[in-house]
Protein backbone atom coordinates (compact mmCIF):
# COMPACT_ATOMS: atom_id res chain seq x y z
CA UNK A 1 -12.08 -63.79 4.30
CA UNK A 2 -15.84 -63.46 3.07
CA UNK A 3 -15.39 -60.15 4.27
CA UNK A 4 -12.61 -58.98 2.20
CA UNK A 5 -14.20 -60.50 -0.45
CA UNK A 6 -17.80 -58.76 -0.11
CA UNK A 7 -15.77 -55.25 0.03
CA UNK A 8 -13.47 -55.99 -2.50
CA UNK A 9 -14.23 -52.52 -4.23
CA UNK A 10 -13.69 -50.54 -1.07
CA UNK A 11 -9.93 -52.18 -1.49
CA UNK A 12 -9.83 -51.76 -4.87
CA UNK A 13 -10.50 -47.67 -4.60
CA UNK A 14 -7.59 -47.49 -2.16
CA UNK A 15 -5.09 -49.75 -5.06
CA UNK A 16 -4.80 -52.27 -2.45
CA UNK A 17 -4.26 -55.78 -3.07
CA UNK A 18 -5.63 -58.03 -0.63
CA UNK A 19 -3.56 -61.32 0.17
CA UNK A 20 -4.43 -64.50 1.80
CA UNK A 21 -1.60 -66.02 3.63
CA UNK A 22 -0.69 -69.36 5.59
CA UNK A 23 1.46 -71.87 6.22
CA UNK A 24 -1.11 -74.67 5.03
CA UNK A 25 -0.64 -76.53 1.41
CA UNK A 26 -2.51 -75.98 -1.77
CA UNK A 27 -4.34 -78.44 -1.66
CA UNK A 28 -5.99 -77.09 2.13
CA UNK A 29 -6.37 -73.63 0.50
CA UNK A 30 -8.22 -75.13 -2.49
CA UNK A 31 -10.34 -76.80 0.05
CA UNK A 32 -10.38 -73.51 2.55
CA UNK A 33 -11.88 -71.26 -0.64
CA UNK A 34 -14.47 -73.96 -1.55
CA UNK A 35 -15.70 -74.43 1.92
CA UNK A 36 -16.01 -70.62 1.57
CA UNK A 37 -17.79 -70.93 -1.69
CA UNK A 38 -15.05 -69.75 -3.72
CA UNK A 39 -12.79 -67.20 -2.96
CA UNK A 40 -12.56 -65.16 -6.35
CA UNK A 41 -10.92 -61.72 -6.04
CA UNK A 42 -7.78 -62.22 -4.38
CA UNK A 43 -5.12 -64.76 -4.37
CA UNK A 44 -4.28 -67.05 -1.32
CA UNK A 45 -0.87 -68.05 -0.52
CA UNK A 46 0.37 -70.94 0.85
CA UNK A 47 3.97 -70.00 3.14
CA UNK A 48 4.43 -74.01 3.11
CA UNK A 49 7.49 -74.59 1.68
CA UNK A 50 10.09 -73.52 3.89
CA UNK A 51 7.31 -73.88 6.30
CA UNK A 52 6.68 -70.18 7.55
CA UNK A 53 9.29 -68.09 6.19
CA UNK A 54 7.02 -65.80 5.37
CA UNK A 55 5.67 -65.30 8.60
CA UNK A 56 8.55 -65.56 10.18
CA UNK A 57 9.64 -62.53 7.99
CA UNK A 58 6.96 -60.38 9.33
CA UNK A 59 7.32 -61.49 13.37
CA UNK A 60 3.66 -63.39 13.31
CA UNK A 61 5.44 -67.22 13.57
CA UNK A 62 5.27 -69.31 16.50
CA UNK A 63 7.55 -71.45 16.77
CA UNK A 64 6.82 -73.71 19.91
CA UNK A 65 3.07 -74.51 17.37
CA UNK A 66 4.76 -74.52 13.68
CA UNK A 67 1.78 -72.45 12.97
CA UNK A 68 1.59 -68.32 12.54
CA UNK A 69 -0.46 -65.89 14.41
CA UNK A 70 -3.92 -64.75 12.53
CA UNK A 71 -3.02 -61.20 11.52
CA UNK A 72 -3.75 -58.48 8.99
CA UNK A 73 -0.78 -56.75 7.71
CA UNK A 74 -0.91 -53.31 5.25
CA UNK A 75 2.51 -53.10 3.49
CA UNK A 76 2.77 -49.92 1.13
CA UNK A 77 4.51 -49.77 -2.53
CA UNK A 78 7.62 -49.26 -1.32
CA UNK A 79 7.77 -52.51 1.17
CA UNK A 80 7.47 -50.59 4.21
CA UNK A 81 5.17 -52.75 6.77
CA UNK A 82 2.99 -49.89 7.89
CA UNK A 83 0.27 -51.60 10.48
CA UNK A 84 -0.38 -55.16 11.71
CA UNK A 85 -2.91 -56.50 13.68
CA UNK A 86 -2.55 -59.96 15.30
CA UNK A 87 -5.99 -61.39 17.25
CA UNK A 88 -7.45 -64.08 17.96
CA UNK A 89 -8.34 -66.82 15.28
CA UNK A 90 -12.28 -65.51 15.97
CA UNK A 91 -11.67 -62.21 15.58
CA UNK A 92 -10.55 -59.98 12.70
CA UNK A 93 -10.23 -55.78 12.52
CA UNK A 94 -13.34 -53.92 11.10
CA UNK A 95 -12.69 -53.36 7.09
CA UNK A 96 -13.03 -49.63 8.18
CA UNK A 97 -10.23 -49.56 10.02
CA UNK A 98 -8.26 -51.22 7.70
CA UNK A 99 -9.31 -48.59 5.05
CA UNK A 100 -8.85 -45.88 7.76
CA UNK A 101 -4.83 -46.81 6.98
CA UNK A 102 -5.04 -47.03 3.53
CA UNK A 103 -6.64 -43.65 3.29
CA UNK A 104 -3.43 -42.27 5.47
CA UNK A 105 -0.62 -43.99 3.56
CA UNK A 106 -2.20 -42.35 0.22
């Protein structure tokens, strides 16, 4: 997430919105963006409450753990999913490639 936030303005330039997402409470994302040092330019989102239906929306739940995958997901204006990456919990895509398919869906 520090990441995101330290290239905000390389998001911003494409009108993207960047959106932190997952199934923990409130309260844990309060505590998530303070352990962080504050998490300032975009919102976090907690899919809590149904538990995952979020997730489960875009295919990254898993069931058997009652947890979602870590993924990035780009959906354009119109609602159309148009990439997703799901990796490992230690691992995240470069920002360039992420603004590699923002520049194409422009």
């Amino acid at each position: 997430m520090p990441g995101y936030e330290a290239e905000y303005s390389d998001f911003d330039r494409y009108d993207a919105q960047v959106v932190g997402i997952s199934v923990d409470s409130v309260p844990s994302h309060v505590a998530f963006a303070k352990s962080l040092g504050g998490i300032n330019r975009f919102p976090l989102l907690a899919d809590f409450h149904p538990k995952g239906e979020v997730s489960k929306k875009y295919g990254v739940w898993k069931e058997d753990k009652g947890i979602c995958e870590r993924a990035v997901v780009i959906v354009d204006k119109q609602g159309i999913v148009r990439y997703i990456d799901v990796h490992d919990i230690n691992e995240a895509p470069e920002n360039a490639q992420l603004l590699e398919v923002l520049r194409e869906i422009q």
